[in-house]
N, C-alpha and C. Protein backbone atom coordinates (compact mmCIF):
# COMPACT_ATOMS: atom_id res chain seq x y z
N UNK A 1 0.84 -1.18 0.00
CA UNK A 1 0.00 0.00 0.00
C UNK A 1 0.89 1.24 0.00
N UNK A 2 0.37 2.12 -0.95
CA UNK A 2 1.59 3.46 -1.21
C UNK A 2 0.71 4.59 0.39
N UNK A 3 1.54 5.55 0.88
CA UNK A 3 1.17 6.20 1.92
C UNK A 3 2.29 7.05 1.58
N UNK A 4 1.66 8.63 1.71
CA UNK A 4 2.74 9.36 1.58
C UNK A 4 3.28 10.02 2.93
N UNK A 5 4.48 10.45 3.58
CA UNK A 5 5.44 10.01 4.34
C UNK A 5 5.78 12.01 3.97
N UNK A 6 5.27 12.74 4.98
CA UNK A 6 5.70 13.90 4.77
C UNK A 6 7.04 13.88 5.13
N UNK A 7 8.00 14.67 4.43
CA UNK A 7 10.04 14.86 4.98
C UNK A 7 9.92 15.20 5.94
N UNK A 8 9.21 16.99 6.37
CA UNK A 8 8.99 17.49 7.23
C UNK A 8 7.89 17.94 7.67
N UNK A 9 7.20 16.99 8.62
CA UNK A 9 5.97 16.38 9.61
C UNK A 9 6.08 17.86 10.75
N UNK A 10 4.87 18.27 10.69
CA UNK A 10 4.92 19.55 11.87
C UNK A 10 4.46 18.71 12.96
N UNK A 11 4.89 19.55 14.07
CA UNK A 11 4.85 18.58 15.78
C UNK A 11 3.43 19.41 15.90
N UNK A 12 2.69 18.60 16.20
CA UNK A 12 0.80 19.09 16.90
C UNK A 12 1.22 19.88 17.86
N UNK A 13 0.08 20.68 17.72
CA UNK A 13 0.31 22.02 18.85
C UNK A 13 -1.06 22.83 19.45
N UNK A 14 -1.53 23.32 20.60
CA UNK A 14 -2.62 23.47 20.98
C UNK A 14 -3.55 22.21 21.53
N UNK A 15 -4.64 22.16 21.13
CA UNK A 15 -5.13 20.93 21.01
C UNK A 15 -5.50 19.83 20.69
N UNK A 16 -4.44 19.74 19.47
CA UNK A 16 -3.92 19.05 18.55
C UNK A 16 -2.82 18.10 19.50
N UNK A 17 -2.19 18.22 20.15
CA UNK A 17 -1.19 17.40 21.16
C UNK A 17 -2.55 16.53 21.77
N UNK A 18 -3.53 16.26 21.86
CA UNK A 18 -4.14 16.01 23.01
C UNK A 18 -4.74 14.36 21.79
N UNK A 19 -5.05 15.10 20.56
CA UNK A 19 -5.65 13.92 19.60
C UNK A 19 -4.53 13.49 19.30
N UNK A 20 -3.02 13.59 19.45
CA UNK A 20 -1.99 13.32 18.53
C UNK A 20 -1.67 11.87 19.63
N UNK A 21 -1.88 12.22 20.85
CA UNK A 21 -1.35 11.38 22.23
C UNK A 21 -2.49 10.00 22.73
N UNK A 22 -3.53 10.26 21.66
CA UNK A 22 -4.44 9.25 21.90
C UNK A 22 -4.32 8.03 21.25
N UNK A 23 -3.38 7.69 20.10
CA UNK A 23 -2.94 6.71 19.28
C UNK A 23 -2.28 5.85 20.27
N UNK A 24 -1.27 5.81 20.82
CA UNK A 24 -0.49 4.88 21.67
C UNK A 24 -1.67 4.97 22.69
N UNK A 25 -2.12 5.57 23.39
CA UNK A 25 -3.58 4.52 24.29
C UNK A 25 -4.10 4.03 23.89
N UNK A 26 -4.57 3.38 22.46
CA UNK A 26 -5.59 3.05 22.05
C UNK A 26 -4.92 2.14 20.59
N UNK A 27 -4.10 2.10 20.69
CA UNK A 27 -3.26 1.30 19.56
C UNK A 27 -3.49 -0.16 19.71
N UNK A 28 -3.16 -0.65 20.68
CA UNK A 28 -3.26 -2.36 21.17
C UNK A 28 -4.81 -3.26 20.57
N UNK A 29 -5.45 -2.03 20.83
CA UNK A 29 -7.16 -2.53 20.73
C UNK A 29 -7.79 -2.26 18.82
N UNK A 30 -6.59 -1.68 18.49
CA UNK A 30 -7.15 -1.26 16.85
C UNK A 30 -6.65 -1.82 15.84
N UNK A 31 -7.17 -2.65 14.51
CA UNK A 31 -6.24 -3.21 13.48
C UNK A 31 -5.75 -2.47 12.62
N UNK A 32 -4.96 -2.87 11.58
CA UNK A 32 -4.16 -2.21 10.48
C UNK A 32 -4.79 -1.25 10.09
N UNK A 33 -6.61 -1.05 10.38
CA UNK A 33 -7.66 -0.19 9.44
C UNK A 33 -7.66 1.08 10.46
N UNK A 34 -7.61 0.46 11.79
CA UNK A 34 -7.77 2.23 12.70
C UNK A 34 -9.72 2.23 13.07
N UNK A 35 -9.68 0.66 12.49
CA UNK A 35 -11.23 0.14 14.03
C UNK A 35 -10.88 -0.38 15.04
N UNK A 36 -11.54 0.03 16.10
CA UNK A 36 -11.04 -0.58 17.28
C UNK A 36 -11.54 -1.62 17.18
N UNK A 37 -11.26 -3.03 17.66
CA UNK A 37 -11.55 -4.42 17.35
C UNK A 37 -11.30 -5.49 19.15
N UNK A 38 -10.62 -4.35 19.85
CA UNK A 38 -10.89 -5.43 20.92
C UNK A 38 -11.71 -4.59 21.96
N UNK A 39 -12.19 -5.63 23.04
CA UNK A 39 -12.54 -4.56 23.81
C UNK A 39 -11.79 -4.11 25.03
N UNK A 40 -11.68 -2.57 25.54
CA UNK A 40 -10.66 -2.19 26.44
C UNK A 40 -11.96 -0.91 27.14
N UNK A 41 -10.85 -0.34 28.28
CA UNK A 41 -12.06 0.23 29.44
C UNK A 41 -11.56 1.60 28.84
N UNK A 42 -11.21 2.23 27.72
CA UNK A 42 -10.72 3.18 27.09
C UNK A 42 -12.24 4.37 27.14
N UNK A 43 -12.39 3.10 25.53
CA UNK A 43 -13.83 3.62 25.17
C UNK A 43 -14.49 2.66 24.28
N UNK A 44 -16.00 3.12 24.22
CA UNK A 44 -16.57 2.18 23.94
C UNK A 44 -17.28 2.57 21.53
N UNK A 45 -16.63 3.34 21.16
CA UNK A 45 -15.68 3.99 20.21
C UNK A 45 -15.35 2.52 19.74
N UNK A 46 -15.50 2.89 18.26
CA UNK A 46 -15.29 1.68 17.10
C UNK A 46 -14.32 2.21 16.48
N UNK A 47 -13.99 3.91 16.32
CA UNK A 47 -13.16 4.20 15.33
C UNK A 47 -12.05 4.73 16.05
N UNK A 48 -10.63 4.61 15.78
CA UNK A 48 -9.78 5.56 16.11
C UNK A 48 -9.45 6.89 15.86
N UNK A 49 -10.25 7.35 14.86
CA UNK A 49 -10.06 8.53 14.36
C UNK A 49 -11.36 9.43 15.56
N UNK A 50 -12.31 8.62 15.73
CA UNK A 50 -13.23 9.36 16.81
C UNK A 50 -12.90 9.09 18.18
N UNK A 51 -11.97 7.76 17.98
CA UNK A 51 -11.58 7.96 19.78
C UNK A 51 -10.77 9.28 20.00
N UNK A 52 -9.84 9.30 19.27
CA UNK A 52 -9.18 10.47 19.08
C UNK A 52 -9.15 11.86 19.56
N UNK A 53 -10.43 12.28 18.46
CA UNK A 53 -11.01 13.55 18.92
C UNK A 53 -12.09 13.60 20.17
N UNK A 54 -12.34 12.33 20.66
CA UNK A 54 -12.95 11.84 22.04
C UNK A 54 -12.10 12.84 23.14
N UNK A 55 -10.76 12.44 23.10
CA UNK A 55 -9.29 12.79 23.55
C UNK A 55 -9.18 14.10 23.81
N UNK A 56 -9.22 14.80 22.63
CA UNK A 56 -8.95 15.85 22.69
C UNK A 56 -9.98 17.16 22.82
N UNK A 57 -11.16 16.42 22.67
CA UNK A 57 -12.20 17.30 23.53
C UNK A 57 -12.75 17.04 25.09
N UNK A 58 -11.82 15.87 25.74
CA UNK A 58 -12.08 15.83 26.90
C UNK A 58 -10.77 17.11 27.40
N UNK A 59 -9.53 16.56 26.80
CA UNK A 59 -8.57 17.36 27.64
C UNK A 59 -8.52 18.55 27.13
N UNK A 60 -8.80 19.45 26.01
CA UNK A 60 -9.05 20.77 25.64
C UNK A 60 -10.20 21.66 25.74
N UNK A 61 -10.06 22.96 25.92
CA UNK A 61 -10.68 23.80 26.14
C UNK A 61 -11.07 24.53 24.99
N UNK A 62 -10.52 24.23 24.01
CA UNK A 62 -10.33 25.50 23.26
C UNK A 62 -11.58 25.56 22.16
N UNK A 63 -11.90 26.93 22.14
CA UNK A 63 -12.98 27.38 21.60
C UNK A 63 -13.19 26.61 19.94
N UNK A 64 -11.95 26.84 19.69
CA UNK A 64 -11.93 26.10 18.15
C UNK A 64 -12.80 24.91 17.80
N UNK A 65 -12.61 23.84 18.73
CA UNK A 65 -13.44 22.72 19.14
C UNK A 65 -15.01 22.97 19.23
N UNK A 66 -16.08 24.20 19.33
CA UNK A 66 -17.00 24.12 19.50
C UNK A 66 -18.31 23.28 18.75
N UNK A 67 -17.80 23.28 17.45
CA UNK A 67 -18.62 22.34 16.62
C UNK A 67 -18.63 21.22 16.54
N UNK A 68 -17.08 20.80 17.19
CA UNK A 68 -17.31 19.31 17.89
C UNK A 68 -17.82 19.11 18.85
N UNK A 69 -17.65 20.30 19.78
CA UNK A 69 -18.46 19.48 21.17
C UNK A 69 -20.35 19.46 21.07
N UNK A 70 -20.69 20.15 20.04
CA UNK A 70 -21.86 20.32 19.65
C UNK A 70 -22.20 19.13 19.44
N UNK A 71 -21.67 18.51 17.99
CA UNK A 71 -21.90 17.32 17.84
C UNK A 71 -21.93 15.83 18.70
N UNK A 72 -20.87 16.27 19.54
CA UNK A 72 -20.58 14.80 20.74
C UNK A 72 -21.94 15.14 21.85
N UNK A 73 -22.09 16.01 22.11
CA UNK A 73 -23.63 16.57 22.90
C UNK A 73 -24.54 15.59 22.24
N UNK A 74 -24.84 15.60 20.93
CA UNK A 74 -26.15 15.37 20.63
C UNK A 74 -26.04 14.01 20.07
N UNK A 75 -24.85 13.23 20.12
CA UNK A 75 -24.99 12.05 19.58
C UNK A 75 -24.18 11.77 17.97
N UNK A 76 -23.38 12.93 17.52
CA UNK A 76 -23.23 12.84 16.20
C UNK A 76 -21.47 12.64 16.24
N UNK A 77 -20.56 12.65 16.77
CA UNK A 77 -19.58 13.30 17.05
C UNK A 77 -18.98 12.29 15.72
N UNK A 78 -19.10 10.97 15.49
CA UNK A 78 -18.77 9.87 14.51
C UNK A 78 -18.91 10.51 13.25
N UNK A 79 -20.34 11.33 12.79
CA UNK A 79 -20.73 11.74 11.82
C UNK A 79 -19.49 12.58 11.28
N UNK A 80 -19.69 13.71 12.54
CA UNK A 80 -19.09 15.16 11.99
C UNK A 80 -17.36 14.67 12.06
N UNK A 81 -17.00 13.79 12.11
CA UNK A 81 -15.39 13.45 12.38
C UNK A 81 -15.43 12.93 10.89
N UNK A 82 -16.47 11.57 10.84
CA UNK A 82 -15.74 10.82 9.58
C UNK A 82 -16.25 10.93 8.44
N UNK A 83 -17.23 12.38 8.35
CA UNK A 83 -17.70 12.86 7.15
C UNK A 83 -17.51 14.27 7.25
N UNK A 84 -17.75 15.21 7.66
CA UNK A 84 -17.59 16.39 7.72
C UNK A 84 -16.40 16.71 7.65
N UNK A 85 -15.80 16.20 8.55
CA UNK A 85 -14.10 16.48 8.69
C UNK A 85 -13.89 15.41 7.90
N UNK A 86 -13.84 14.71 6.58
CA UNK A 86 -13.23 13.69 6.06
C UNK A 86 -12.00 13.57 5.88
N UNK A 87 -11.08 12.60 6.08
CA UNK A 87 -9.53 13.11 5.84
C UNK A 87 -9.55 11.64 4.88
N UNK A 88 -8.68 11.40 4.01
CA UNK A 88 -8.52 10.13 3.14
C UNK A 88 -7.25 9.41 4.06
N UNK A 89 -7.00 9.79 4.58
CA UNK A 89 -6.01 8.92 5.88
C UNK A 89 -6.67 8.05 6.45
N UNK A 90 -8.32 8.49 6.67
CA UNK A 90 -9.08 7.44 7.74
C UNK A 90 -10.40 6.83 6.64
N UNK A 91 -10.01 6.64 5.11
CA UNK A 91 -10.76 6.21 5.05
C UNK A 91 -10.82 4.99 4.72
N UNK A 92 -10.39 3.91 5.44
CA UNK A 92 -11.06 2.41 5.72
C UNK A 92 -11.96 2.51 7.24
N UNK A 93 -12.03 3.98 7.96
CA UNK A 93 -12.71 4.05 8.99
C UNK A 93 -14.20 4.86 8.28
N UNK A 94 -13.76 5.53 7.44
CA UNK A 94 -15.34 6.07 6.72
C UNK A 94 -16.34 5.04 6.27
N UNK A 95 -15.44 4.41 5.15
CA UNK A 95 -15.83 3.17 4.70
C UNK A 95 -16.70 2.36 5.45
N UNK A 96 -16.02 1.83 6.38
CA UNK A 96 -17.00 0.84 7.34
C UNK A 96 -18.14 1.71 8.17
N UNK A 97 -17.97 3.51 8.66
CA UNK A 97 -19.24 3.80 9.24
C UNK A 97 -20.52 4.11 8.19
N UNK A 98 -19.74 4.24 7.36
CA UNK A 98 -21.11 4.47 6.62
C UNK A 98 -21.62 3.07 5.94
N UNK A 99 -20.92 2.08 5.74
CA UNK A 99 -21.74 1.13 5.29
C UNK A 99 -22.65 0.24 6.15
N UNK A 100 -21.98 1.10 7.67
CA UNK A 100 -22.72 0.30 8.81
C UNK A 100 -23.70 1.30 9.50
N UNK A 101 -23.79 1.93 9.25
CA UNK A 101 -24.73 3.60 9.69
C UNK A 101 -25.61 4.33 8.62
N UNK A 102 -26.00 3.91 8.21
CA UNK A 102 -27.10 4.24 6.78
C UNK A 102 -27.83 5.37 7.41
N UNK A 103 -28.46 4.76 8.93
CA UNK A 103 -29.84 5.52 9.02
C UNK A 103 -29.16 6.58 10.07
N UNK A 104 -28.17 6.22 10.27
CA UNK A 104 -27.83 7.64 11.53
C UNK A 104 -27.33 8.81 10.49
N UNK A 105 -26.43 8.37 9.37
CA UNK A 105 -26.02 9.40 8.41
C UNK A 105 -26.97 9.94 8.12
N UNK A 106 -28.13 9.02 7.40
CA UNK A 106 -28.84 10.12 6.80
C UNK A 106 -29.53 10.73 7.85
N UNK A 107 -29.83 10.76 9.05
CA UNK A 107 -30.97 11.62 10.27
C UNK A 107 -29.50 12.67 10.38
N UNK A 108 -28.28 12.40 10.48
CA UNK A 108 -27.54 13.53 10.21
C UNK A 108 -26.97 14.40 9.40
N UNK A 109 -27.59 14.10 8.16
CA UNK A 109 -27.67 14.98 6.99
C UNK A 109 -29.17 15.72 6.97
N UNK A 110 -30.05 14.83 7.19
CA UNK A 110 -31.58 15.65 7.32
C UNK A 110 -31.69 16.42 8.67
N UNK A 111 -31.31 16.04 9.91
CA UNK A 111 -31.34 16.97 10.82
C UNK A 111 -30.39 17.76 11.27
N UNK A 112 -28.90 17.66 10.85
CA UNK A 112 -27.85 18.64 11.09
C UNK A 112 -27.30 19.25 9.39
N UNK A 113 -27.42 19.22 8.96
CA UNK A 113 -26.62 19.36 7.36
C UNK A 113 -27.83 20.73 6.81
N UNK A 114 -28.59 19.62 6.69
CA UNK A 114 -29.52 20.11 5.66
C UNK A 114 -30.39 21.32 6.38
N UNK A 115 -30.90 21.12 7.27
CA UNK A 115 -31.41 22.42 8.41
C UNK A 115 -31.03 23.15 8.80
N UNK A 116 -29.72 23.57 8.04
CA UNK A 116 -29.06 24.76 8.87
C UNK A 116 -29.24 25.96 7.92
């Protein structure tokens, strides 16, 4: 599998350190894809890319974050991570929520997307 390999990788900073530090907690329990696959007293989180930002909106404050914490409030936080924020890094984690989440995507496209 080709993966591109930045020369020079910037060090996370703000509250970005907080999602960057959640990989090694949560590494043991996740396969090659970045689903979590075993179970651990971490979280109860299928994806690593949402345990993640789990992470970093427990230990950050920062205002920037508000549209995530919106979303983790109401039940969506999976949505707005692995579609809204889409990154192609996590997508064998998109992949599997949406082929396994039909009806929550779409109540979060008809009730958060589309209603605004």
């Amino acid at each position: 599998m080709n993966k591109y390999s930045d020369p020079n990788p910037t060090k996370p900073s703000d509250q970005w350190i907080y999602y960057s530090k959640a990989l090694p907690k949560i590494k043991e329990y996740c396969n090659e894809k970045g689903l979590i696959i075993k179970s651990n007293s971490l979280t109860q989180e299928k994806y690593l890319e949402v345990y993640s930002w789990e992470e970093m909106l427990k230990n950050s404050d920062s205002k920037k974050l508000g549209q995530a914490r919106k979303m983790q409030a109401i039940g969506f936080l999976d949505c707005y991570v692995l579609i809204t924020c889409f990154h192609d890094d996590n997508y064998e984690q998109f992949l599997h929520f949406v082929t396994n989440n039909k009806e929550k995507i779409e109540n979060y496209f008809d009730n958060i997307i589309v209603s605004r």
